[in-house]
N, C-alpha and C. Protein backbone atom coordinates (compact mmCIF):
# COMPACT_ATOMS: atom_id res chain seq x y z
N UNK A 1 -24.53 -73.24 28.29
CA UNK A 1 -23.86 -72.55 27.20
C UNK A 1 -24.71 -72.74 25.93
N UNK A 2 -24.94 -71.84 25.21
CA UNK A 2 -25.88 -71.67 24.38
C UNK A 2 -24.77 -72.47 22.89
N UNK A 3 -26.05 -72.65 21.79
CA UNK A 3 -24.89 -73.14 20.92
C UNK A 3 -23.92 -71.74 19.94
N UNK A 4 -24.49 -70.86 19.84
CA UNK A 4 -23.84 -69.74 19.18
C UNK A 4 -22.40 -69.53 20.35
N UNK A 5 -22.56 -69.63 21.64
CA UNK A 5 -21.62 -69.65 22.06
C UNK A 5 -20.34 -70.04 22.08
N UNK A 6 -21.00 -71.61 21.78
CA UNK A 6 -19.96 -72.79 21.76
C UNK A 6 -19.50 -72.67 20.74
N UNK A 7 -20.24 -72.18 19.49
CA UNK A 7 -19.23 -72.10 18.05
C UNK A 7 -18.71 -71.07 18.31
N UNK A 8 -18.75 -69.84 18.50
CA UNK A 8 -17.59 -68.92 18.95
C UNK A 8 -16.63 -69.69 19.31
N UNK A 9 -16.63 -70.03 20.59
CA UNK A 9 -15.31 -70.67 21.08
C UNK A 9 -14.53 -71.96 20.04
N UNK A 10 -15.11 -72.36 19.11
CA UNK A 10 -14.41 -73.41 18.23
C UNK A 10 -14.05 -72.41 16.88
N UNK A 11 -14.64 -71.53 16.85
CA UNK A 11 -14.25 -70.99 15.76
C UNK A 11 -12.80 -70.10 15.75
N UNK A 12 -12.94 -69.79 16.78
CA UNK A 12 -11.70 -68.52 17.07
C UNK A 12 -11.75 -67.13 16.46
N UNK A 13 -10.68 -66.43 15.90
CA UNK A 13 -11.01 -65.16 15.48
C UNK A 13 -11.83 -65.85 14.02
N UNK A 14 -12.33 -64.56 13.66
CA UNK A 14 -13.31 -64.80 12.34
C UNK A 14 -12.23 -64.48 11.01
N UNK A 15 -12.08 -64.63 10.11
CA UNK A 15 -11.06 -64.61 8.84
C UNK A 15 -11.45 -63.20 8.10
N UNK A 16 -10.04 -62.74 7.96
CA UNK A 16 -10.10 -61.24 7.45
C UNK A 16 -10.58 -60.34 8.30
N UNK A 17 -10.35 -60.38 9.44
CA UNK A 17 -10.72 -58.91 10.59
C UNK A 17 -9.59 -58.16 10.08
N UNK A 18 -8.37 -58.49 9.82
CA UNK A 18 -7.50 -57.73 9.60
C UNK A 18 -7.84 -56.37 8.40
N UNK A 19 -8.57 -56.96 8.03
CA UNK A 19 -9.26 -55.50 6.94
C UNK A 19 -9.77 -54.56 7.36
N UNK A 20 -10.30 -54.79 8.43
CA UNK A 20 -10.86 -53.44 8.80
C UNK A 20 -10.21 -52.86 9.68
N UNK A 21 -8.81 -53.50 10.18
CA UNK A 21 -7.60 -52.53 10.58
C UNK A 21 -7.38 -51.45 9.76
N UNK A 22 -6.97 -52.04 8.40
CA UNK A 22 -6.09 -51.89 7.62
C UNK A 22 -7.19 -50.54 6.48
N UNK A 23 -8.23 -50.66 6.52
CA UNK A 23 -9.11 -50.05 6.18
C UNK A 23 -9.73 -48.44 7.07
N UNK A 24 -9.03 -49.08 8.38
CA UNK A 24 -9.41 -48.03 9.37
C UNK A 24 -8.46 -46.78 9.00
N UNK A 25 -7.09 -47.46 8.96
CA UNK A 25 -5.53 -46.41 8.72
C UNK A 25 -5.74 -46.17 7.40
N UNK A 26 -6.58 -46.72 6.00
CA UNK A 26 -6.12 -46.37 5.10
C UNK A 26 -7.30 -44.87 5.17
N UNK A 27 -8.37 -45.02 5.66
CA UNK A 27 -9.69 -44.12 5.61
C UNK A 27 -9.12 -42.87 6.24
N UNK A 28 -8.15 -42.81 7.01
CA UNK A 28 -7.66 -41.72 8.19
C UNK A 28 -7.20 -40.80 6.70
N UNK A 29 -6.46 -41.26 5.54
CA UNK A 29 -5.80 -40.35 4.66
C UNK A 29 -6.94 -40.36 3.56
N UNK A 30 -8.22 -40.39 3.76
CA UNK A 30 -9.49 -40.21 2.67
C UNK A 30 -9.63 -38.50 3.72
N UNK A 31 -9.82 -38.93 4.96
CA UNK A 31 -10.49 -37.98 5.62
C UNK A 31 -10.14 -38.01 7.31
N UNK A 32 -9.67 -37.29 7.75
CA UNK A 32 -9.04 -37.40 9.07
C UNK A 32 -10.69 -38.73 9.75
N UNK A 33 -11.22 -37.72 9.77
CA UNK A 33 -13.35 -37.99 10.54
C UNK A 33 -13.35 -39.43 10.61
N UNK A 34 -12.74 -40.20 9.40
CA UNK A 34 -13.10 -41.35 9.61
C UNK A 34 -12.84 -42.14 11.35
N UNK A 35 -11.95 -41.51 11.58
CA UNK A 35 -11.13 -41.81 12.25
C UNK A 35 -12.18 -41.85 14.18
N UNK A 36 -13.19 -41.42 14.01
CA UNK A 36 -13.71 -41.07 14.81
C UNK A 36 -14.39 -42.15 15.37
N UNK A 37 -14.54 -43.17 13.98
CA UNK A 37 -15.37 -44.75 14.27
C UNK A 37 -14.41 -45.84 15.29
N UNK A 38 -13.48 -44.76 15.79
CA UNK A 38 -12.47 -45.80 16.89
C UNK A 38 -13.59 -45.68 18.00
N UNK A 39 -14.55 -44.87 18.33
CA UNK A 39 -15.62 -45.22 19.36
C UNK A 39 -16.33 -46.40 19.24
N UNK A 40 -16.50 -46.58 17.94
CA UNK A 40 -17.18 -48.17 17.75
C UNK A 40 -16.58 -49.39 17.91
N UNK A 41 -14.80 -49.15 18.06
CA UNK A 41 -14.32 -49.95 18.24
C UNK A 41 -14.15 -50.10 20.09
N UNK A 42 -14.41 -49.26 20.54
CA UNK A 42 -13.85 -49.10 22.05
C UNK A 42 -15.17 -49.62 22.79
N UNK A 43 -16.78 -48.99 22.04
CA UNK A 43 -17.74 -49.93 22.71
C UNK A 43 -17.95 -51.10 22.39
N UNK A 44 -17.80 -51.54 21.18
CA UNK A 44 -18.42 -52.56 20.71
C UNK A 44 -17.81 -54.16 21.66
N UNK A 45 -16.86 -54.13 22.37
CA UNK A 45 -15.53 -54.76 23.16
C UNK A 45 -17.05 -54.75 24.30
N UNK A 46 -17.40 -53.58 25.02
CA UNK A 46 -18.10 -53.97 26.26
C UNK A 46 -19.51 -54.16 25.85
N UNK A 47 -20.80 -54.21 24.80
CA UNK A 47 -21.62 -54.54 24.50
C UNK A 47 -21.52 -56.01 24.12
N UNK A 48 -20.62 -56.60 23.77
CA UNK A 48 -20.70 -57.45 23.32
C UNK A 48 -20.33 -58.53 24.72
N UNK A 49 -18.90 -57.99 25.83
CA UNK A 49 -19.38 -58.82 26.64
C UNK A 49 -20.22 -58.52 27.82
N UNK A 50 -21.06 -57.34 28.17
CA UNK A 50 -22.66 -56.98 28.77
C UNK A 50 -23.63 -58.08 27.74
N UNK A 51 -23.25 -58.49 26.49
CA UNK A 51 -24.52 -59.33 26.15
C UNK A 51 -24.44 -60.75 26.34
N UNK A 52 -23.00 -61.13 26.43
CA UNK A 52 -22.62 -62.35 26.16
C UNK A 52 -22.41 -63.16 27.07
N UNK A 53 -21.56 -62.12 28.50
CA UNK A 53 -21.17 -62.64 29.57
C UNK A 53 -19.50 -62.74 29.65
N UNK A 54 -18.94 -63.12 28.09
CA UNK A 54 -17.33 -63.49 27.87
C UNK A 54 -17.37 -62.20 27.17
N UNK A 55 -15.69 -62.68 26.52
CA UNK A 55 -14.73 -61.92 26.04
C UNK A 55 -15.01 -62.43 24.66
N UNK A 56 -16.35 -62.17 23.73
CA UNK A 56 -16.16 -62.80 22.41
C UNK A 56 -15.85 -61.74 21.67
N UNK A 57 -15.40 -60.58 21.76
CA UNK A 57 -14.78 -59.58 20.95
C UNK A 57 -13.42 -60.16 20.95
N UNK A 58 -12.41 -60.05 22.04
CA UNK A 58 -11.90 -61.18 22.11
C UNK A 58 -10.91 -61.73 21.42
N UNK A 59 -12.22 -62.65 21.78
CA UNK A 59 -11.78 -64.63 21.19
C UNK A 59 -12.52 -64.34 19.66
N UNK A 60 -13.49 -63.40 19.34
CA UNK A 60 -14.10 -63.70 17.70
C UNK A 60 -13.59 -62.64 16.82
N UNK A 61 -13.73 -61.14 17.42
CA UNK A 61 -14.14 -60.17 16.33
C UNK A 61 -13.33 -59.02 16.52
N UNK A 62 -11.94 -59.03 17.10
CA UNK A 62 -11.18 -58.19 17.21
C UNK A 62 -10.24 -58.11 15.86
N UNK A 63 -10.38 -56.84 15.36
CA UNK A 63 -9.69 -56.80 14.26
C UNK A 63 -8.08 -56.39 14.59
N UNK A 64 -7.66 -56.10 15.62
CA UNK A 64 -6.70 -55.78 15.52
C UNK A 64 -5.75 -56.94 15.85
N UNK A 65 -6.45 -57.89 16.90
CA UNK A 65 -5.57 -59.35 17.00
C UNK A 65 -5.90 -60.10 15.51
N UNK A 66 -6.83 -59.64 14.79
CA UNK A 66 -6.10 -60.50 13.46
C UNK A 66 -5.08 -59.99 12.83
N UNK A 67 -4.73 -58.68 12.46
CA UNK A 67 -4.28 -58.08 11.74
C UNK A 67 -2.90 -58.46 12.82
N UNK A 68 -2.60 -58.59 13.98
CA UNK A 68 -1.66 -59.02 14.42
C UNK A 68 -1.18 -60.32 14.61
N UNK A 69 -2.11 -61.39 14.37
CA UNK A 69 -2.03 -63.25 14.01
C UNK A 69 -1.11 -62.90 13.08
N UNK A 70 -1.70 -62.10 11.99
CA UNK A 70 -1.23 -62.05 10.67
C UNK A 70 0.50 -61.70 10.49
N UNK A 71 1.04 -60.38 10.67
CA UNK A 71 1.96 -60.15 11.00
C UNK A 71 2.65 -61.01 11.78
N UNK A 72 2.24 -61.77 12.56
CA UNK A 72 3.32 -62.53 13.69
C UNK A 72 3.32 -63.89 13.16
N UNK A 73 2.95 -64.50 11.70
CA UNK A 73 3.43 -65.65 11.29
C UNK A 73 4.80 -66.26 11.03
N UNK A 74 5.28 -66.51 12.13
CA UNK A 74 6.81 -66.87 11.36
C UNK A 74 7.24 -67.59 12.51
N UNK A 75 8.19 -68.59 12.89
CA UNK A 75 8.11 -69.87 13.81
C UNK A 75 9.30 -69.25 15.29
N UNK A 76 10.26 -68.85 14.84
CA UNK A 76 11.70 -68.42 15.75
C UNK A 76 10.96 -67.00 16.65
N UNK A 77 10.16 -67.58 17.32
CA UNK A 77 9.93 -66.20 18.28
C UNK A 77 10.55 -66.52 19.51
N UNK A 78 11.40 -64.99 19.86
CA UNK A 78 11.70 -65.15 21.58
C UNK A 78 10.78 -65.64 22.54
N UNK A 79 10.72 -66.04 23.61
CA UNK A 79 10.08 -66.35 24.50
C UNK A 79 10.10 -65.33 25.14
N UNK A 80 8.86 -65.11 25.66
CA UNK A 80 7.46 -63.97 26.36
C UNK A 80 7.78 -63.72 27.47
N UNK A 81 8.22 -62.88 27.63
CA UNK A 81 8.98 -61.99 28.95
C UNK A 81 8.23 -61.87 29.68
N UNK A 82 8.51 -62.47 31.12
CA UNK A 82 7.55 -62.61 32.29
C UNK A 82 6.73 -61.46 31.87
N UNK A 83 7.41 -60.19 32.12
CA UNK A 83 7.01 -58.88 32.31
C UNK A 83 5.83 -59.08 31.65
N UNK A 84 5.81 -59.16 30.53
CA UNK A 84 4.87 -59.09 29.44
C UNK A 84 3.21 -59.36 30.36
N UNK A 85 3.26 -60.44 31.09
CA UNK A 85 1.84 -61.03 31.65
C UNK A 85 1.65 -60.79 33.04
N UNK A 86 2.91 -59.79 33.37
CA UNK A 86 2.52 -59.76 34.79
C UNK A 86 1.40 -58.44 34.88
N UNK A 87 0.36 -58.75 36.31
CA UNK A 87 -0.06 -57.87 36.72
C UNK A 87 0.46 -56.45 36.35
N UNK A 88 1.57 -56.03 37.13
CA UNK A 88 1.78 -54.70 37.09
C UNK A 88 1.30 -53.74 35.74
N UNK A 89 2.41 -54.69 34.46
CA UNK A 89 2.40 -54.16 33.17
C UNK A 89 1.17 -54.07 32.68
N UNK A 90 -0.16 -55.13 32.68
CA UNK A 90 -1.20 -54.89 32.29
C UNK A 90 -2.28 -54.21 33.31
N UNK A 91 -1.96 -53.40 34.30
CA UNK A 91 -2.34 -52.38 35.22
C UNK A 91 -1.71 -51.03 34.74
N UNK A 92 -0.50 -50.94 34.39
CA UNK A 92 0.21 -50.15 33.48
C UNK A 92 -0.29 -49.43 32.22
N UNK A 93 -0.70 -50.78 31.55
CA UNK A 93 -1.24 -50.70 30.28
C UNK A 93 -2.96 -49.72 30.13
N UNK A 94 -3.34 -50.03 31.04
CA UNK A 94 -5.01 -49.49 31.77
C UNK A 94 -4.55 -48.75 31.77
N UNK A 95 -4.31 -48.33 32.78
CA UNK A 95 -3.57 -46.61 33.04
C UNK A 95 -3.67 -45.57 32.30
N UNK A 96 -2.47 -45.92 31.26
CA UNK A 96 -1.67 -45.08 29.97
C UNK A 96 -2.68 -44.89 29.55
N UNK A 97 -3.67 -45.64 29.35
CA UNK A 97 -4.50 -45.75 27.54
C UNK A 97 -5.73 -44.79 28.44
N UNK A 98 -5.89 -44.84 29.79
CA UNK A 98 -6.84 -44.64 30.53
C UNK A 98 -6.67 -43.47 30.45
N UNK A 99 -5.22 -42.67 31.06
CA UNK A 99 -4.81 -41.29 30.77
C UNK A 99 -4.74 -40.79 29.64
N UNK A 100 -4.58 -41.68 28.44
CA UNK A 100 -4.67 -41.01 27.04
C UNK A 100 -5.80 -40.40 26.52
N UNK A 101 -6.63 -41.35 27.42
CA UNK A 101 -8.42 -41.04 26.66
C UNK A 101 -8.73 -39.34 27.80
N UNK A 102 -8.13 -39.84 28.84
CA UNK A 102 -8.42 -38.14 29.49
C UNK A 102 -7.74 -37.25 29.32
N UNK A 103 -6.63 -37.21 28.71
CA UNK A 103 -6.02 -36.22 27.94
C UNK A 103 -6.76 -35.59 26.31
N UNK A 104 -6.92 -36.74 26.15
CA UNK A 104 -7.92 -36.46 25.14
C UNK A 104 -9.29 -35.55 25.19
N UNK A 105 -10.03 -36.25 26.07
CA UNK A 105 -11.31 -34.93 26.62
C UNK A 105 -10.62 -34.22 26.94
N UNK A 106 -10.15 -33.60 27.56
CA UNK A 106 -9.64 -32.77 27.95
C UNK A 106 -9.56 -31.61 27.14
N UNK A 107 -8.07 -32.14 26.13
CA UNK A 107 -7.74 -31.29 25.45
C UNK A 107 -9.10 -30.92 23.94
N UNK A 108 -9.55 -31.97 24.19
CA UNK A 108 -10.76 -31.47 23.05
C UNK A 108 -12.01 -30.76 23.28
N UNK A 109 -12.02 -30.45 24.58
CA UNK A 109 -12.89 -29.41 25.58
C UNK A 109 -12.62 -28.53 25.65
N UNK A 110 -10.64 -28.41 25.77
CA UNK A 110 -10.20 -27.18 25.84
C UNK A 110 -10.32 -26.26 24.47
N UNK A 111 -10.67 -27.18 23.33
CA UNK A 111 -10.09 -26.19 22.15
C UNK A 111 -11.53 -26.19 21.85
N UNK A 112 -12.54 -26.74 21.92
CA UNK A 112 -14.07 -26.89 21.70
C UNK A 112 -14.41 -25.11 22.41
N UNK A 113 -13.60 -25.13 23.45
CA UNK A 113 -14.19 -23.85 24.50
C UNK A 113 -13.37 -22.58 23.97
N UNK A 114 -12.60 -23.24 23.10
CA UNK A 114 -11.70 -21.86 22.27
C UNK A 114 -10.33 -21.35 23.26
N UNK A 115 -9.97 -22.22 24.52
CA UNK A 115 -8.57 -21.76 24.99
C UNK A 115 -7.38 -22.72 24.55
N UNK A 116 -7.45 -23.71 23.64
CA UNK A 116 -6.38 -24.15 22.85
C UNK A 116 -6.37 -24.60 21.75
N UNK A 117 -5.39 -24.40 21.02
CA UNK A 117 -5.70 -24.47 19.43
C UNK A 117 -5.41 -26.35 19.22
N UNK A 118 -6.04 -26.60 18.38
CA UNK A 118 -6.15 -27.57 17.43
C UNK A 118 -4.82 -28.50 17.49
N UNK A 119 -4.74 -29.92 17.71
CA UNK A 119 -3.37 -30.30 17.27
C UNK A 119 -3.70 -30.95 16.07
N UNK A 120 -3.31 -30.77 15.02
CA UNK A 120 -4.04 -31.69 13.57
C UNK A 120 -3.16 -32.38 13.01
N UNK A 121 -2.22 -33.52 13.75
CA UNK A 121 -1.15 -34.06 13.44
C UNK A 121 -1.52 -35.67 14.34
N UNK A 122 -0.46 -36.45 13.70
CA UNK A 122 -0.72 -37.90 14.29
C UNK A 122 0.68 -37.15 15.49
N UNK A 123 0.27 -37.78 16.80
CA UNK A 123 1.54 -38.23 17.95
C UNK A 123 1.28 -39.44 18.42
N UNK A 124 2.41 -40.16 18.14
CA UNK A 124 2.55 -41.66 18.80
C UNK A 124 2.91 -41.60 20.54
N UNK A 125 2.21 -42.35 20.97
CA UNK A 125 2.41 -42.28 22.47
C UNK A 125 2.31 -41.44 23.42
N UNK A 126 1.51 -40.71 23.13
CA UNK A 126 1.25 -39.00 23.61
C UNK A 126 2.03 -38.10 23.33
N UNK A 127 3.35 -38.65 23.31
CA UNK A 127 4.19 -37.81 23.24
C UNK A 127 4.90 -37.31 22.29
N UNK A 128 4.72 -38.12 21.11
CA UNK A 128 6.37 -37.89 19.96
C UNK A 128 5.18 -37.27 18.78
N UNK A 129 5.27 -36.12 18.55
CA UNK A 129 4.31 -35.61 17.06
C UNK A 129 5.15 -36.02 15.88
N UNK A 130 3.90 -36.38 14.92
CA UNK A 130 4.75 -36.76 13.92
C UNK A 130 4.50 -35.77 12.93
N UNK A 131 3.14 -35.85 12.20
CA UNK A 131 3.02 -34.65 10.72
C UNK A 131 1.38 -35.05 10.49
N UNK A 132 0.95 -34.32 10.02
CA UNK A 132 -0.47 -34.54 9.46
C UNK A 132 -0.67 -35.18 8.31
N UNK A 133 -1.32 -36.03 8.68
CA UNK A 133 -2.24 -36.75 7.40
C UNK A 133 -2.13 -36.05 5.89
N UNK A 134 -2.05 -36.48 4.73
CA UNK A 134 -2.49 -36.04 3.25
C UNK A 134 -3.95 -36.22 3.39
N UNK A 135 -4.77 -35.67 2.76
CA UNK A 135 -6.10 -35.76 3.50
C UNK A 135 -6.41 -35.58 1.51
N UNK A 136 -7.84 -36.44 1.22
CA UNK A 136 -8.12 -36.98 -0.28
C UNK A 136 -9.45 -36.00 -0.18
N UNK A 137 -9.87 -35.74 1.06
CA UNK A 137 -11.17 -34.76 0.84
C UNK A 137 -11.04 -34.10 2.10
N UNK A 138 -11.24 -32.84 2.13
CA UNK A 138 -10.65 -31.71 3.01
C UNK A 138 -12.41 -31.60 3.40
N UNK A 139 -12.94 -31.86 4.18
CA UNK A 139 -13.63 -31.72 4.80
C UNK A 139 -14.07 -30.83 5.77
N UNK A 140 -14.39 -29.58 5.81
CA UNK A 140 -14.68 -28.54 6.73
C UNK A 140 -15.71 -28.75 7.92
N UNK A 141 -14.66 -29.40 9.02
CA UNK A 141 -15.20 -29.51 10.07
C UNK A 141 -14.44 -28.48 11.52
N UNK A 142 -15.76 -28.86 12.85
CA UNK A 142 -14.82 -28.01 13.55
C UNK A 142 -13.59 -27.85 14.04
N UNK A 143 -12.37 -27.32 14.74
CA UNK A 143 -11.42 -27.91 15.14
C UNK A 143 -10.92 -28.59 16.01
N UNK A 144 -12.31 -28.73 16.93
CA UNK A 144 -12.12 -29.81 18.00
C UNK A 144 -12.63 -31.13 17.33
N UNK A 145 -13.44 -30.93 16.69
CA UNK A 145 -13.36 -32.60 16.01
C UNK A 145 -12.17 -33.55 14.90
N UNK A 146 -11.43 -31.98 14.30
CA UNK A 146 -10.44 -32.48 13.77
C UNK A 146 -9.33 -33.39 14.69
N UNK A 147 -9.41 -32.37 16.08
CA UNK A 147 -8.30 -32.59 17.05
C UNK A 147 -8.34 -33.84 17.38
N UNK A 148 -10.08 -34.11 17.64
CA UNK A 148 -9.93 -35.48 18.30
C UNK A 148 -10.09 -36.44 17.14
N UNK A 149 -9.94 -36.61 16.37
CA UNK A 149 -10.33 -37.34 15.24
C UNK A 149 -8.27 -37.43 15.03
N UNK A 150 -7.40 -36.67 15.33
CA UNK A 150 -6.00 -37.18 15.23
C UNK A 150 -5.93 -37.53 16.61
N UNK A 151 -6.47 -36.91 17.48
CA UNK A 151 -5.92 -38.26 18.78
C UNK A 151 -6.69 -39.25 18.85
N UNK A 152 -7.73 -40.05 18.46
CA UNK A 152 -8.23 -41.15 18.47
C UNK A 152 -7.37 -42.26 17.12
N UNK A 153 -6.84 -41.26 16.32
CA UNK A 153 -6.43 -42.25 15.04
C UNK A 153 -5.14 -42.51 15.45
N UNK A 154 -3.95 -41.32 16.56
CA UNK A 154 -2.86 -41.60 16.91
C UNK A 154 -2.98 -42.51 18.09
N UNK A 155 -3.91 -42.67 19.14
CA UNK A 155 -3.74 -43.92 20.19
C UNK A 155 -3.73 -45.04 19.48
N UNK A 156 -5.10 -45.15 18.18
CA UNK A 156 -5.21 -46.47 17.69
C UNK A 156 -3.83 -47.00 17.34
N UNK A 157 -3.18 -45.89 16.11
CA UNK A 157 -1.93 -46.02 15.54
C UNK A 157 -0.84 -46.66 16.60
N UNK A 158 -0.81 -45.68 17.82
CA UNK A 158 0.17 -46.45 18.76
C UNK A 158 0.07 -47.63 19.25
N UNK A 159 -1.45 -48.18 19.30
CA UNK A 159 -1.14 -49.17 20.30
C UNK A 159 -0.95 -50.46 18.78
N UNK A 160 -1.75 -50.26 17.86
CA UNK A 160 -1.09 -51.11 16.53
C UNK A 160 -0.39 -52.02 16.39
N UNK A 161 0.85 -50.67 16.49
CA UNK A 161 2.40 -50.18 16.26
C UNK A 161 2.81 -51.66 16.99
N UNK A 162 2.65 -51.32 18.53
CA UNK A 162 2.87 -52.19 19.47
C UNK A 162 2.77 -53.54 19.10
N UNK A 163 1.06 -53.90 19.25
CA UNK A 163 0.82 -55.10 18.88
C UNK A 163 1.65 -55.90 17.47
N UNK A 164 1.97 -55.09 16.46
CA UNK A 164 2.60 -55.29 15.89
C UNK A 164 4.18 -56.27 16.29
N UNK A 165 4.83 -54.86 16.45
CA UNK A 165 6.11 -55.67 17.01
C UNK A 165 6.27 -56.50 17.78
N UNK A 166 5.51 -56.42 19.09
CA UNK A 166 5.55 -57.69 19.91
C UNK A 166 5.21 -59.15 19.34
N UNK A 167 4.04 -58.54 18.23
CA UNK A 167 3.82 -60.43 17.26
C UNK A 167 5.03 -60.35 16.23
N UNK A 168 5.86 -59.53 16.17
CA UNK A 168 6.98 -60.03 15.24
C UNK A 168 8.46 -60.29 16.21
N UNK A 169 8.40 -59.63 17.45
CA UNK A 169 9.48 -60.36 18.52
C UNK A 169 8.96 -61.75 19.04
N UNK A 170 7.73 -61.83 19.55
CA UNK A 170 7.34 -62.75 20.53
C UNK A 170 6.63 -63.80 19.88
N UNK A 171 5.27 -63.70 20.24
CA UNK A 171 4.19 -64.43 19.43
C UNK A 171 3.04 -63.81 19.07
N UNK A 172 2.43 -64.27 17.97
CA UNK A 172 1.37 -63.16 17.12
C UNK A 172 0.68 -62.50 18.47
N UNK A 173 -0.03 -63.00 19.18
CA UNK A 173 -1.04 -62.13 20.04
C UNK A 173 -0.54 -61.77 21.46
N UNK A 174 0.94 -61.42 21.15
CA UNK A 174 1.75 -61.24 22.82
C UNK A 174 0.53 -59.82 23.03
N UNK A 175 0.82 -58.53 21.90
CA UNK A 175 -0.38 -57.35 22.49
C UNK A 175 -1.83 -57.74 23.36
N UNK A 176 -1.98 -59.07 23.25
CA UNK A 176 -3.38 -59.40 23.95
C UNK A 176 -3.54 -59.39 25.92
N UNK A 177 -1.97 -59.86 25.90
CA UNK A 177 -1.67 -59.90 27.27
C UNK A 177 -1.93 -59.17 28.03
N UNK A 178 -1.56 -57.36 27.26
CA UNK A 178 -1.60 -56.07 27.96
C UNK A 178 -2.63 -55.35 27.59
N UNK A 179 -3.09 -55.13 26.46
CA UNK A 179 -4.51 -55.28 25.76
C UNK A 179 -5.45 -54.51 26.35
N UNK A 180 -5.37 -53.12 26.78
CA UNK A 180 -6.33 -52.20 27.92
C UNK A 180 -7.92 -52.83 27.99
N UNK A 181 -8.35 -53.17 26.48
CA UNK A 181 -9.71 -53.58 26.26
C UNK A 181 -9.78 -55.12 26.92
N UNK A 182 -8.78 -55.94 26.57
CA UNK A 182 -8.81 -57.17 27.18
C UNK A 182 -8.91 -57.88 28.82
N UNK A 183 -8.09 -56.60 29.39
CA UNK A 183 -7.63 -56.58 30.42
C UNK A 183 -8.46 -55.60 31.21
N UNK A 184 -9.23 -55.02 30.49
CA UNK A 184 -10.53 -54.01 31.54
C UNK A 184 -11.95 -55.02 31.60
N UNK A 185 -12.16 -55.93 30.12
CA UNK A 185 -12.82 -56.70 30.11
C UNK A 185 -12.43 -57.80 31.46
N UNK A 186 -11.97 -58.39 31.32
CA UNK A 186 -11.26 -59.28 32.32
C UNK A 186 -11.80 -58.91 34.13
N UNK A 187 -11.33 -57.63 34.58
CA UNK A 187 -12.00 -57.15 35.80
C UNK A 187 -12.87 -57.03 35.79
N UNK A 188 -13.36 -56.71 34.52
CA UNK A 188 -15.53 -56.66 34.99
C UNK A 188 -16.09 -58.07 34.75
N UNK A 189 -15.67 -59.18 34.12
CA UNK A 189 -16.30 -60.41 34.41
C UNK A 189 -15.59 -61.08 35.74
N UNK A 190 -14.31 -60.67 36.60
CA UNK A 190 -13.97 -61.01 38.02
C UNK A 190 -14.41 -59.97 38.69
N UNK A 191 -15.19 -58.94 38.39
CA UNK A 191 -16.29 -57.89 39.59
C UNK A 191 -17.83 -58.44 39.56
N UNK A 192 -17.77 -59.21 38.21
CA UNK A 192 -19.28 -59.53 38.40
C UNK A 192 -19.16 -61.16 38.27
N UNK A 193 -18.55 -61.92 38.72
CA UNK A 193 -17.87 -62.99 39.42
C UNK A 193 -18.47 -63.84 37.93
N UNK A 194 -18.27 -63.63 37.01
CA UNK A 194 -18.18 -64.20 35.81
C UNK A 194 -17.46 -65.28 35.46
N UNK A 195 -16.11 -65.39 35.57
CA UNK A 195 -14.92 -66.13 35.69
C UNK A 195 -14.94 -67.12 36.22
């Protein structure tokens, strides 16, 4: 184990990731586009453990388990529903987020190719539309990038949401359990016998 390693692991998350949550949702109402840098958040999870070997996105540099430490400070939490850690639910969890992202190409292929129009609104959970963004600079882009630029900012938004409440029912990082990124990480260091 190298020593940069070992201080990772003593250090834990890094202080103030939560900003660039919070920076991510505030940028979505500068300009939908921002919203598009959720790719950097979705690779940066497997470059980092292809370089490392672990999960130091993780254990160091996940902004969204800080921004959820944060929120889930407070002592009277329920206790963590089997469900929560079983297999199934975080096979579940893959899935959804797995089908969200192919709904996503999909539908942003379809309207790229001109047979469906634009959705330019946040929907939580695929399913529930909510309203479009106030937008601070109207940016003339195409409408498949608008499209996907509200479904990449509405998965982020949903799964948040989640992580959120579960660190204000349970304990700050219950979202880690189910965690699509955590839990896809996880099978590729037990496929490449890492573990």
């Amino acid at each position: 184990m190298t020593i940069q390693k070992a201080s990772q692991k003593r250090l834990g998350l890094l202080p103030g990731l939560f900003f660039i949550t919070i920076l991510y949702f505030s940028l979505g109402f500068v300009s939908i586009l921002f919203a598009l840098s959720a790719f950097a958040c979705m690779a940066l999870p497997f470059i980092l453990l292809a370089i490392n070997k672990e999960k130091v996105w993780c254990h160091s540099y996940c902004p969204r388990a800080s921004l959820i430490t944060l929120t889930g400070k407070k002592r009277n939490w329920k206790p963590v529903p089997k469900q929560l850690t079983m297999k199934k639910l975080q096979n579940f969890m893959l899935w959804y987020f797995g089908l969200n992202l192919l709904f996503i190409t999909g539908s942003t292929t379809q309207i790229a190719l001109g047979n469906m129009e634009s959705m330019e609104y946040i929907r939580l959970f695929i399913a529930i539309p909510l309203f479009e963004l106030p937008q601070l600079f109207d940016v003339a882009a195409p409408p498949f990038l608008l499209h996907l630029s509200y479904r990449l900012y509405s998965m982020m938004l949903s799964s948040t949401l989640l992580g959120i409440i579960f660190s204000r029912m349970y304990r700050p990082r219950s979202w880690c359990a189910i965690c699509p990124v955590g839990n896809l990480s996880n099978k590729l260091l037990v496929k490449n016998h890492l573990v």
